[in-house]
Protein backbone atom coordinates (compact mmCIF):
# COMPACT_ATOMS: atom_id res chain seq x y z
CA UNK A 1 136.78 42.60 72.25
CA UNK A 2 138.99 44.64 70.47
CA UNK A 3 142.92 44.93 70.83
CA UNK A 4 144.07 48.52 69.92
CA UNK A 5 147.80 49.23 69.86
CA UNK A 6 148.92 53.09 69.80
CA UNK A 7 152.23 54.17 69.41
CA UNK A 8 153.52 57.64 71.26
CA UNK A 9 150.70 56.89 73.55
CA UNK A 10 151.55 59.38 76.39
CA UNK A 11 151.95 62.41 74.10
CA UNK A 12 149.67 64.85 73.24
CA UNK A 13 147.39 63.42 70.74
CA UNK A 14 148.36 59.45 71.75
CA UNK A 15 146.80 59.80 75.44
CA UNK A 16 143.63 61.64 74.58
CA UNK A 17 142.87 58.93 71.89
CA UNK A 18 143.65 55.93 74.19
CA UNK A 19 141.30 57.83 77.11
CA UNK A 20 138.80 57.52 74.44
CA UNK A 21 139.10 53.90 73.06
CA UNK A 22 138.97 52.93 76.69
CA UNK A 23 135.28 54.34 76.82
CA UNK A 24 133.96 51.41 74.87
CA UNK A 25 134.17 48.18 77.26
CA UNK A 26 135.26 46.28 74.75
CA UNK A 27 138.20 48.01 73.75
CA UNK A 28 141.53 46.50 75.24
CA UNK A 29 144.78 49.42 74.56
CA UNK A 30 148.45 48.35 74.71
CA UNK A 31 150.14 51.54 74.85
CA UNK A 32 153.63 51.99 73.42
CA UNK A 33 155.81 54.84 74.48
CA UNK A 34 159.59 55.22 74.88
CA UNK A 35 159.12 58.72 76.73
CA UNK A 36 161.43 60.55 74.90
CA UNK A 37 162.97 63.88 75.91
CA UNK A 38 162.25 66.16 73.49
CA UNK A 39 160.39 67.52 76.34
CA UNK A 40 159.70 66.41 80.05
CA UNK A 41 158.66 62.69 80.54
CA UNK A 42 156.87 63.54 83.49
CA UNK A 43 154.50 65.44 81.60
CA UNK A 44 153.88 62.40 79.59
CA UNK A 45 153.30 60.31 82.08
CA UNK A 46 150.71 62.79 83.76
CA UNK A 47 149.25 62.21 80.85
CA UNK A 48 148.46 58.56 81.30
CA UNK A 49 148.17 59.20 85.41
CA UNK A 50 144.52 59.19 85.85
CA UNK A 51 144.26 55.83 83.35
CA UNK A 52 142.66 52.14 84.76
CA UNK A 53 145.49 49.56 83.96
CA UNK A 54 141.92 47.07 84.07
CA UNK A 55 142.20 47.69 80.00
CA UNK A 56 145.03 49.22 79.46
CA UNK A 57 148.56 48.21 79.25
CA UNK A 58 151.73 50.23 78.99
CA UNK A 59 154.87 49.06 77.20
CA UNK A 60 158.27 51.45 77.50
CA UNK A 61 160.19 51.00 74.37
CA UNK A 62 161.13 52.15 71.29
CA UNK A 63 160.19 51.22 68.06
CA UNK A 64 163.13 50.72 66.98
CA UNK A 65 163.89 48.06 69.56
CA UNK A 66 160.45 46.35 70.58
CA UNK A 67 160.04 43.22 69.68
CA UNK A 68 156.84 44.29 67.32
CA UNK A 69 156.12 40.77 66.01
CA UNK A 70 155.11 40.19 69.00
CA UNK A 71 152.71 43.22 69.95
CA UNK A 72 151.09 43.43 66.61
CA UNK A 73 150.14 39.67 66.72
CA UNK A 74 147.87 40.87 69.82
CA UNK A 75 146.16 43.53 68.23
CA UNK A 76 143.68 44.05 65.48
CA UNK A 77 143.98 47.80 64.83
CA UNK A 78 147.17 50.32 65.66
CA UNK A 79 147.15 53.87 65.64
CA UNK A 80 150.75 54.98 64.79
CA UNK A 81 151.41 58.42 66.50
CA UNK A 82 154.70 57.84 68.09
CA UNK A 83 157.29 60.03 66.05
CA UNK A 84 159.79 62.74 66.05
CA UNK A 85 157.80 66.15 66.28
CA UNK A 86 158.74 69.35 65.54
CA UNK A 87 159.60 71.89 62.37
CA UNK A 88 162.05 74.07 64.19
CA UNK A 89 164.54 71.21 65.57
CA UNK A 90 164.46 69.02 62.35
CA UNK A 91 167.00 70.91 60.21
CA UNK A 92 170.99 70.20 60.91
CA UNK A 93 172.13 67.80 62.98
CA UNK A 94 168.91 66.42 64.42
CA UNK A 95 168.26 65.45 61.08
CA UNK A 96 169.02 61.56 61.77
CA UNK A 97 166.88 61.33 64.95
CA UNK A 98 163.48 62.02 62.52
CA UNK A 99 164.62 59.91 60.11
CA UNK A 100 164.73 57.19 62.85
CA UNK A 101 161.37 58.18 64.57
CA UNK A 102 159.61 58.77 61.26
CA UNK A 103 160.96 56.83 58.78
CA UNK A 104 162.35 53.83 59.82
CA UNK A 105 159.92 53.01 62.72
CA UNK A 106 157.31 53.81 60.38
CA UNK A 107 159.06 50.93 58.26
CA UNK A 108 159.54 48.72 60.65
CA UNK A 109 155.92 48.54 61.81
CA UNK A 110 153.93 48.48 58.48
CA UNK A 111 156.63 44.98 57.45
CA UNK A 112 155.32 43.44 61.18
CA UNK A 113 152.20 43.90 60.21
CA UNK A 114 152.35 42.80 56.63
CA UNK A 115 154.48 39.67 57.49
CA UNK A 116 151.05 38.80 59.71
CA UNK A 117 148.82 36.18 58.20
CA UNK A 118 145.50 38.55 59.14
CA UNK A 119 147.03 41.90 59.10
CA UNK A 120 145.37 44.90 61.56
CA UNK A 121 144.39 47.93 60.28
CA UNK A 122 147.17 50.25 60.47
CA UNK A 123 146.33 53.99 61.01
CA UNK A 124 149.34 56.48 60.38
CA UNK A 125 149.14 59.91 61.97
CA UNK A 126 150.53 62.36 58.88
CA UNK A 127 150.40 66.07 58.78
CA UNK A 128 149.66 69.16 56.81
CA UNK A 129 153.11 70.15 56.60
CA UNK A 130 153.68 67.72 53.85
CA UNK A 131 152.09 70.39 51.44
CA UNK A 132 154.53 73.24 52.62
CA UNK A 133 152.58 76.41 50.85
CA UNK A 134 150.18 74.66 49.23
CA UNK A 135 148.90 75.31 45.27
CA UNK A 136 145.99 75.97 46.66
CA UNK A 137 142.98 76.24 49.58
CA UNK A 138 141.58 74.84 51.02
CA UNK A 139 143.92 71.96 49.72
CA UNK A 140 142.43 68.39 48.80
CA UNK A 141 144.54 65.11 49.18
CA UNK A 142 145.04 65.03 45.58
CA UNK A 143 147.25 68.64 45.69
CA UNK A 144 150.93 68.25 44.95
CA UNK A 145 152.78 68.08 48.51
CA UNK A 146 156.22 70.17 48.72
CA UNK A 147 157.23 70.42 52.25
CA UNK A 148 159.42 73.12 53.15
CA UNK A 149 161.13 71.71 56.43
CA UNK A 150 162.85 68.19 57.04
CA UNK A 151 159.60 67.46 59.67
CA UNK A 152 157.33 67.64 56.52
CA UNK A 153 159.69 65.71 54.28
CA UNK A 154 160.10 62.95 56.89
CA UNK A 155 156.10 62.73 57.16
CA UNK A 156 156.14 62.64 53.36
CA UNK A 157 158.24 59.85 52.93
CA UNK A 158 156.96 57.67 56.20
CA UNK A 159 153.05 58.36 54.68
CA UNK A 160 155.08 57.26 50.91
CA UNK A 161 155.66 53.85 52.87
CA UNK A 162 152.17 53.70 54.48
CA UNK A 163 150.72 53.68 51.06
CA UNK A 164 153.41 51.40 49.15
CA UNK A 165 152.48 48.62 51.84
CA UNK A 166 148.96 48.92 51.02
CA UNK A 167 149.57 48.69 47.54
CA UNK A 168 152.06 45.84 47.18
CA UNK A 169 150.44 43.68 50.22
CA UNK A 170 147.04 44.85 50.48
CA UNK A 171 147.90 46.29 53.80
CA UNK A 172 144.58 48.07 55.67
CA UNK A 173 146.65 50.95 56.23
CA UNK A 174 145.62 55.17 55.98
CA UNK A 175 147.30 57.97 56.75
CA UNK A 176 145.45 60.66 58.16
CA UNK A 177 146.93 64.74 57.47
CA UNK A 178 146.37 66.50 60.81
CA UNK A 179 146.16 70.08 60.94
CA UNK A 180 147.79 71.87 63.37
CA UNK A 181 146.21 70.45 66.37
CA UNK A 182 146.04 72.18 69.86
CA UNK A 183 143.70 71.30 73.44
CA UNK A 184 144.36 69.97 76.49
CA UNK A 185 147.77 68.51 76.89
CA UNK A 186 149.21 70.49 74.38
CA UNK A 187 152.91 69.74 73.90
CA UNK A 188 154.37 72.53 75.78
CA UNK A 189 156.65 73.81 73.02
CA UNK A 190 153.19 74.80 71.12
CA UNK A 191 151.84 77.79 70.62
CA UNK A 192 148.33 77.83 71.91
CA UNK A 193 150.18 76.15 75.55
CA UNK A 194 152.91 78.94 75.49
CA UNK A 195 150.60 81.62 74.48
CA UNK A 196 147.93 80.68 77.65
CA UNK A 197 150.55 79.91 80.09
CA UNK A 198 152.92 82.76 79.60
CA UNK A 199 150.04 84.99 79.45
CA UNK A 200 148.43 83.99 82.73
CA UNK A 201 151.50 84.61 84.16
CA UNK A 202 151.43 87.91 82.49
CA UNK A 203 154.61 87.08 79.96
CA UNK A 204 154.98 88.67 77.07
CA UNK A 205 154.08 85.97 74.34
CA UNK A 206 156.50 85.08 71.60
CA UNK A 207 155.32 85.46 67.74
CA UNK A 208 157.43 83.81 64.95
CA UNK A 209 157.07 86.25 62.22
CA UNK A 210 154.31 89.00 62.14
CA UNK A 211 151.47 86.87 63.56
CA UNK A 212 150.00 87.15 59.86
CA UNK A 213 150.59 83.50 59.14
CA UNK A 214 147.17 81.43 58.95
CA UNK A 215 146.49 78.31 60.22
CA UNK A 216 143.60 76.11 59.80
CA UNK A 217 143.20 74.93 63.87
CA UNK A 218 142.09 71.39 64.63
CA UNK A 219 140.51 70.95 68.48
CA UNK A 220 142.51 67.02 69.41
CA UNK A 221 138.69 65.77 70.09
CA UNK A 222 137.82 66.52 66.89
CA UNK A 223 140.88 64.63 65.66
CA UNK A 224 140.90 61.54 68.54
CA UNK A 225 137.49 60.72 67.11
CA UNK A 226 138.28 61.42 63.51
CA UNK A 227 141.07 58.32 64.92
CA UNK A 228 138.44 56.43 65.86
CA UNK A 229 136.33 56.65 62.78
CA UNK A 230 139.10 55.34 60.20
CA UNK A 231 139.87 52.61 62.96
CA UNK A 232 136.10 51.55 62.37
CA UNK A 233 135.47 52.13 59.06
CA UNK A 234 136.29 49.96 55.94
CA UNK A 235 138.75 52.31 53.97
CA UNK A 236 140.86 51.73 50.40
CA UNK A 237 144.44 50.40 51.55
CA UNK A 238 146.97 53.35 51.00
CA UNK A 239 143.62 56.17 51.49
CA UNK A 240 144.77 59.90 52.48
CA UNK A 241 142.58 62.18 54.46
CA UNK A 242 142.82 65.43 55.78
CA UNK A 243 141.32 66.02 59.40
CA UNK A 244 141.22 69.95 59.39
CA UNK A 245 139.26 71.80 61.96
CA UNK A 246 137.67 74.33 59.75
CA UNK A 247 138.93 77.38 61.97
CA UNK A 248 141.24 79.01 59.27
CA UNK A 249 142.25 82.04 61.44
CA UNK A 250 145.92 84.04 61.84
CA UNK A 251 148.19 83.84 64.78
CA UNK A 252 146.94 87.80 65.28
CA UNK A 253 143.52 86.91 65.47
CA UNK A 254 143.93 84.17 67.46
CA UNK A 255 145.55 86.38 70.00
CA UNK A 256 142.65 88.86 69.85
CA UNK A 257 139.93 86.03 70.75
CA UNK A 258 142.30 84.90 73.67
CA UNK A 259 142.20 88.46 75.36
CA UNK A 260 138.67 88.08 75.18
CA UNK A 261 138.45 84.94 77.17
CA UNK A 262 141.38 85.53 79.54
CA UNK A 263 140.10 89.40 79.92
CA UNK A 264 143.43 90.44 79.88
CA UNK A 265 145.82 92.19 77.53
CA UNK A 266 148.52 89.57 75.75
CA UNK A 267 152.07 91.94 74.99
CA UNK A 268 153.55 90.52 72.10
CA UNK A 269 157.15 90.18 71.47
CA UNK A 270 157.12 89.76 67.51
CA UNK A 271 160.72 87.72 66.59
CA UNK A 272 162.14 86.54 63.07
CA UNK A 273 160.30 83.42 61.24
CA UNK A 274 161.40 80.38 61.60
CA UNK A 275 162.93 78.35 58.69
CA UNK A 276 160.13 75.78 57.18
CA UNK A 277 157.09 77.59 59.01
CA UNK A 278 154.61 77.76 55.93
CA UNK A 279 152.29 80.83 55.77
CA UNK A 280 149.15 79.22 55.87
CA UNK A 281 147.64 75.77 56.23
CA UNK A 282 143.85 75.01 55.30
CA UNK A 283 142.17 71.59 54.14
CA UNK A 284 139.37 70.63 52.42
CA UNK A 285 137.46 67.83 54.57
CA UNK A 286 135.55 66.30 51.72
CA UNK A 287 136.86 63.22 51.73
CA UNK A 288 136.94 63.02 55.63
CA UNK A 289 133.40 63.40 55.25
CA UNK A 290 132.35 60.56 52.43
CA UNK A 291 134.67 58.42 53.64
CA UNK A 292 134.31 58.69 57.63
CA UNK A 293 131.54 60.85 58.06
CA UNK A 294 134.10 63.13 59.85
CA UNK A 295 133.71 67.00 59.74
CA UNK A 296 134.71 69.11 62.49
CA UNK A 297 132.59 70.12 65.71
CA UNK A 298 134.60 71.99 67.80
CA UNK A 299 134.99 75.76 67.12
CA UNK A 300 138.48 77.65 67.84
CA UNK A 301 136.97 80.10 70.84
CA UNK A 302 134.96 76.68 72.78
CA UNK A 303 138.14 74.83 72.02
CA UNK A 304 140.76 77.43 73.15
CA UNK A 305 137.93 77.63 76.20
CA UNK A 306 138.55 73.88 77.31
CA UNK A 307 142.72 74.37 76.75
CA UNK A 308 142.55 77.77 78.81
CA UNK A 309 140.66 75.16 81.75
CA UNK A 310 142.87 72.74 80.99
CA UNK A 311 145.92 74.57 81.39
CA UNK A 312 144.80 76.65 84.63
CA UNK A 313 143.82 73.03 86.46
CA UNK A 314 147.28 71.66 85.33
CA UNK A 315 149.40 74.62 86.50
CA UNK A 316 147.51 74.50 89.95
CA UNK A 317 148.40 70.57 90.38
CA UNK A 318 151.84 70.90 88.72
CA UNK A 319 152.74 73.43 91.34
CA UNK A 320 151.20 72.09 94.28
CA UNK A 321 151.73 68.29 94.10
């Protein structure tokens, strides 16, 4: 048997993966989630509603404040995706709370695990906005970051510590850049989830800048089992690897392809960009692939197809409990 610990397991990202550890028997999941309100906790917690407690345990605290010694000496693999998200909310005063979320907790659970006399493999969940606008695309892992908000420069410096662990105590620890990741149970502050919902509802969508921007789409099954992979496959302590969906297509576009499959016209309300939003994301998988066999499988219009589903089923049972 295996014992899996993942942090920020009723987000977004964190439930899907733990819904698909628990398809192997084997797999035993101790979830670890402070339910946070940077948006509703009930929505997390729908997340994890439908999930058998015969495998899978749930453990409400922060990381900052768990007694980690403790959880990490049950587990033999951890998938860190608890942190603070969000480019928007990260400059000014809310400064401090990433540096908490993303920095220190970061710290705090790589010296557990080192401190352990057979340390688990220790999976860090980094992003694309460590390269800001990048030298050039689709960017490798070797490309010089230079984020441009203080989200990307507290994933910087947590994925920094991720690797300086593996180096100094030959921690089994890799950080995995995500890129821009959307499907069902989207964070509701992110674009693909505003975009559907406000259009069903026939709202006029929002659109940071011009809706030129590109971004390089990542369906979260491609990414849960990307997870997976690196929590299965012998990797170089202090490794980085993109997992980028291959669908480098711009907000515009995107829009297009969704009046298609809604069969419906989306009005746009165009606003002023946001500090720190880059103008275009795009990775090279290479490395994902010689290292993980990982490449993408999901393309943008069948993923935006099972978020579209997704999103219809949830408004139905969200409004009629």
């Amino acid at each position: 048997m295996s014992n899996i610990l993942v942090t920020g397991a009723a987000g977004f990202i964190g439930s899907t993966l733990v819904d698909r550890l628990l398809q192997t028997e084997s797999n035993h999941v101790i979830g670890l989630d402070s339910f946070t309100d940077y948006y509703d906790p009930a929505l997390k917690r729908a997340n994890l509603a439908a999930i058998s407690l015969d495998r899978f345990e749930l453990v409400e605290e922060d990381i900052l404040e768990a007694n980690l010694s403790e959880l990490i000496q049950r587990v033999d693999v951890i998938y860190h995706l608890a942190g603070q998200p969000g480019v928007r909310k990260s400059w000014g005063t809310e400064f401090g709370t990433y540096v908490d979320q993303n920095i220190v907790a970061t710290q705090l659970l790589l010296e557990a695990s080192r401190i352990r006399h057979n340390p688990p493999r220790f999976i860090y969940a980094s992003s694309s906005s460590v390269y800001g606008d990048a030298e050039c695309y689709p960017t490798n892992e070797l490309d010089r970051p230079e984020p441009l908000s203080p989200y990307g420069v507290s994933k910087l410096a947590a994925e920094h510590l991720v690797s300086l662990y593996a180096r100094n105590f030959g921690l089994p620890a890799v950080s995995l850049r995500f890129f821009t990741v959307y499907g069902p149970r989207q964070r509701p502050d992110m674009a693909f989830r505003r975009f559907i919902v406000d259009a069903i509802n026939h709202i006029p969508i929002t659109v940071y800048g011009d809706g030129t921007q590109i971004r390089e789409f990542t369906h979260v099954g491609d990414i849960v089992r990307g997870l997976e992979m690196a929590g299965n496959t012998p990797v170089d302590p202090g490794a980085v690897i993109n997992l980028s969906g291959g669908s480098s297509i711009s907000v515009n576009e995107v829009l297009a392809v969704l009046e298609i499959l809604l069969d419906q016209p989306i009005p746009v309300n165009m606003v002023g960009k946001v500090a720190g939003d880059v103008f275009r994301t795009g990775g090279s998988t290479e490395v994902a692939q010689r290292i993980l066999g990982w490449s993408p499988e999901i393309p943008l219009e069948l993923g935006l197809e099972s978020e579209i589903e997704w999103v219809r089923l949830w408004n139905h049972n969200w409004t009629n409990p």
